[in-house]
C-alpha atoms as a PDB file:
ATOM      1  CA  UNK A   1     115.614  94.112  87.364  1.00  0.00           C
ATOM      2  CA  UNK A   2     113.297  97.632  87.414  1.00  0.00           C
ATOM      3  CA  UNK A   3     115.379  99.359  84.827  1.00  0.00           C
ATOM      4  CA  UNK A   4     115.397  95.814  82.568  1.00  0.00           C
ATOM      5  CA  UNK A   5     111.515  95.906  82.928  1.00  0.00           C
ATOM      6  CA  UNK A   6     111.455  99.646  82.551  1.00  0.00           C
ATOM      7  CA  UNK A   7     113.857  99.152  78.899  1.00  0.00           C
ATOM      8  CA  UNK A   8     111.677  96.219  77.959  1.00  0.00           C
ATOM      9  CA  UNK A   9     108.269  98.562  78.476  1.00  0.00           C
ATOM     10  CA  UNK A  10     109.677 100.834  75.015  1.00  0.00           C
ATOM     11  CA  UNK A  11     108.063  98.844  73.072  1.00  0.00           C
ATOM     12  CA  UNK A  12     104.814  98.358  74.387  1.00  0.00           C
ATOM     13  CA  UNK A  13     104.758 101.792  76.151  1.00  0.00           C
ATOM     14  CA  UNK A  14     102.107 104.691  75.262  1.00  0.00           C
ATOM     15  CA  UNK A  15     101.881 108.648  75.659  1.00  0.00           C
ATOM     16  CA  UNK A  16     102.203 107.978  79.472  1.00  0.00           C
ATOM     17  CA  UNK A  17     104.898 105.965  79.782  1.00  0.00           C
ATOM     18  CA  UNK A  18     106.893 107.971  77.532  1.00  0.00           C
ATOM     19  CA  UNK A  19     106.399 111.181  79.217  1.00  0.00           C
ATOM     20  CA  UNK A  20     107.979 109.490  82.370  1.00  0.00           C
ATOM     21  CA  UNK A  21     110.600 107.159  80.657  1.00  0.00           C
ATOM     22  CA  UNK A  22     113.588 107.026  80.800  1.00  0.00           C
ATOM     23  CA  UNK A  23     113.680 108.554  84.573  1.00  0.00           C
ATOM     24  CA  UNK A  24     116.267 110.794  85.902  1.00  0.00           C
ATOM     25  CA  UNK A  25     118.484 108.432  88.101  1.00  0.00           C
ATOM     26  CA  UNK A  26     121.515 110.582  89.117  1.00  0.00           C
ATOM     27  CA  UNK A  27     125.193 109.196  88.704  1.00  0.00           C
ATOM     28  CA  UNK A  28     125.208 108.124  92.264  1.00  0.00           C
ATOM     29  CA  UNK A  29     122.236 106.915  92.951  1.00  0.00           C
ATOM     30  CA  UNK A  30     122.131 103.621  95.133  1.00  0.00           C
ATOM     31  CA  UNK A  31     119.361 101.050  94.966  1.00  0.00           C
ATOM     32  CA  UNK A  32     116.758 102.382  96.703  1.00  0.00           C
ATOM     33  CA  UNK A  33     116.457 105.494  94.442  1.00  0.00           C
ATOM     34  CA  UNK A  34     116.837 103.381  91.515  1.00  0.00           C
ATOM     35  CA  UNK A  35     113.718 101.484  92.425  1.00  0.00           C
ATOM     36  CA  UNK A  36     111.803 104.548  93.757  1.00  0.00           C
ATOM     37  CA  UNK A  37     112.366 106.505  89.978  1.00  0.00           C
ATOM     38  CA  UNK A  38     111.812 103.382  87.863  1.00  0.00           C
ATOM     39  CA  UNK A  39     108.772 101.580  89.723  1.00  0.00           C
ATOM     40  CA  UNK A  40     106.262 104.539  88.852  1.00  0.00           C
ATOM     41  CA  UNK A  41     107.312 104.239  84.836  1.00  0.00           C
ATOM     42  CA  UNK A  42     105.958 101.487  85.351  1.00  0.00           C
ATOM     43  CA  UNK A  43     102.609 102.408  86.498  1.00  0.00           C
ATOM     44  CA  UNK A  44     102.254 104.829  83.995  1.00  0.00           C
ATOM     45  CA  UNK A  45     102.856 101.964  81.172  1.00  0.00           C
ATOM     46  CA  UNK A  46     100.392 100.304  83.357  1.00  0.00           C
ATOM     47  CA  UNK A  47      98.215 103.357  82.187  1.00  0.00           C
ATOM     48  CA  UNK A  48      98.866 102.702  79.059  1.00  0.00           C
ATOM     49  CA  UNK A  49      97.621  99.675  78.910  1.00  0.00           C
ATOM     50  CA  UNK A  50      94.401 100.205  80.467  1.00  0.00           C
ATOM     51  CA  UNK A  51      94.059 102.847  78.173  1.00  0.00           C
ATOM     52  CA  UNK A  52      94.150 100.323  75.432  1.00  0.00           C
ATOM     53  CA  UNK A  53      92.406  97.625  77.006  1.00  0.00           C
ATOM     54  CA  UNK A  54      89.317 100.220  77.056  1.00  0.00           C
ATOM     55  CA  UNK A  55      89.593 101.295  73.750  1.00  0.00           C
ATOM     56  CA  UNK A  56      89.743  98.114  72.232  1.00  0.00           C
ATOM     57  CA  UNK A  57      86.475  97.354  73.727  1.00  0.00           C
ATOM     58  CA  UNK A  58      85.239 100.544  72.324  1.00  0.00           C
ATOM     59  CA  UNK A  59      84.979 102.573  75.157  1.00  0.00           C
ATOM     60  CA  UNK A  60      85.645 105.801  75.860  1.00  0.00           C
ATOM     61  CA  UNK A  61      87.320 107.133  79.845  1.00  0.00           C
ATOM     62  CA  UNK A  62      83.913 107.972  80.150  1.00  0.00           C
ATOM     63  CA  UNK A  63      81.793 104.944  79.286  1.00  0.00           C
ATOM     64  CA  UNK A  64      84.686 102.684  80.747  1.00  0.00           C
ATOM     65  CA  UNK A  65      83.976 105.033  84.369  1.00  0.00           C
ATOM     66  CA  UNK A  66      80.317 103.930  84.022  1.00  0.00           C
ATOM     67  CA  UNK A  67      81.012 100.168  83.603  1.00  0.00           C
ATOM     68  CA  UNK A  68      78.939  98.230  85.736  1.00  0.00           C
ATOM     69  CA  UNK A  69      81.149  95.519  88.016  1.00  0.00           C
ATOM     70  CA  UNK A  70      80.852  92.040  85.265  1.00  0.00           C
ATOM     71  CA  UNK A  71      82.158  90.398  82.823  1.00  0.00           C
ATOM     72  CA  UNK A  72      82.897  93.646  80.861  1.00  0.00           C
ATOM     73  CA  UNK A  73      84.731  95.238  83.294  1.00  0.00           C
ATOM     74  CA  UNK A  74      86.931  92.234  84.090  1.00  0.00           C
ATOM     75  CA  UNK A  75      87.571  91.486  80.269  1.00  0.00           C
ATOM     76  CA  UNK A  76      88.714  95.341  80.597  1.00  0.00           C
ATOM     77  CA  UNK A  77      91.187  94.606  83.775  1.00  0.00           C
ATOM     78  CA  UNK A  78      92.070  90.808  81.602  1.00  0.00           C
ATOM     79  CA  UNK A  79      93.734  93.307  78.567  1.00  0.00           C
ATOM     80  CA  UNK A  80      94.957  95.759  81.477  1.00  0.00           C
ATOM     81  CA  UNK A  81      96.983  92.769  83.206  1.00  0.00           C
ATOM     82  CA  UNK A  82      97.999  91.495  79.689  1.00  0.00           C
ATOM     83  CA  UNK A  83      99.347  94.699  78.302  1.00  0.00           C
ATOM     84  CA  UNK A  84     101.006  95.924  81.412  1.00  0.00           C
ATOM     85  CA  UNK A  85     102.778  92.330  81.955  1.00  0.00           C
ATOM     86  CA  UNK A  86     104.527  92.164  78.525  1.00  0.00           C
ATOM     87  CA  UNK A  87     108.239  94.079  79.731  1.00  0.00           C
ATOM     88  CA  UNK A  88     107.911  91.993  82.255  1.00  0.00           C
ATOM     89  CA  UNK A  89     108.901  88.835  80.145  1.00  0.00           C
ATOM     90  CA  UNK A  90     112.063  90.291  80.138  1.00  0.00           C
ATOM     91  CA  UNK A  91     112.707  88.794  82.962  1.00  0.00           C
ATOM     92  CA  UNK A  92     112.831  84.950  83.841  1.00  0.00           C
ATOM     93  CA  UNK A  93     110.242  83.184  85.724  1.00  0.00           C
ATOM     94  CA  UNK A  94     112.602  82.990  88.659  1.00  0.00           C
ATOM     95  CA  UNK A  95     113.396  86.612  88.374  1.00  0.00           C
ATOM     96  CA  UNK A  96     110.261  87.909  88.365  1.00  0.00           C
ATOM     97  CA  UNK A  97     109.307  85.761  91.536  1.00  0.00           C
ATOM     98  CA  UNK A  98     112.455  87.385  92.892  1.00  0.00           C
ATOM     99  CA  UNK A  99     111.536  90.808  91.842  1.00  0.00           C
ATOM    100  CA  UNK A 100     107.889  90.631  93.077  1.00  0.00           C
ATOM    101  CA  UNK A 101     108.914  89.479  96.564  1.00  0.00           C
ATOM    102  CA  UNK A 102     111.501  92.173  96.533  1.00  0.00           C
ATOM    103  CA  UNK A 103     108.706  94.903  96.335  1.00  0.00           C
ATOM    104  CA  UNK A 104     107.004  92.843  98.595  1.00  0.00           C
ATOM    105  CA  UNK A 105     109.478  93.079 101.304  1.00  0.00           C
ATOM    106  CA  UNK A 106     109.422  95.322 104.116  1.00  0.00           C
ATOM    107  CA  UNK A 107     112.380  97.857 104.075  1.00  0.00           C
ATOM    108  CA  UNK A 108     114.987  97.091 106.508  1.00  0.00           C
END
């Protein structure tokens, strides 16, 4: 479900997540690499988003740094959440329960 997320984030992505994306995953890699390479894209299109969330409120990284806790700062994180959940509806409702408790999940 990562790499579906990780496809689906192309078209939403920025200059962040396409520095990272697509990730090197060799030939043999098994799950658990696949995850730990494709989860971090994923932050960075996270980035991304925040990054646009900011400047669509007309901020710069330095006026958004000296945003006082409030509404403007959570209409900020609002955007953030929105942007960085779109490759996400890739997945179904029941898959991305699934997913989420994966990373959840204790190794083991």
């Amino acid at each position: 479900m990562a790499g579906r997320v990780v496809d689906a984030a192309v078209s939403s992505g920025g200059d962040a997540y396409a520095t990272v994306a697509p990730p090197f995953e060799p030939p043999d890699a098994d799950t658990a690499l696949l995850v730990h390479t494709r989860v971090p894209v994923l932050r960075y299109h996270r980035a991304d988003a925040h990054a646009a969330a900011w400047r669509s409120a007309g901020l710069t990284s330095a006026t958004v740094a000296q945003l006082p806790p409030g509404s403007g700062r959570d209409a900020i994180e609002a955007g953030t959440n929105h942007g960085a959940g779109v490759p996400y509806l890739s997945l179904t409702p029941d898959e991305r329960l699934i997913f989420l408790g994966d990373l959840a999940a204790p190794a083991g």
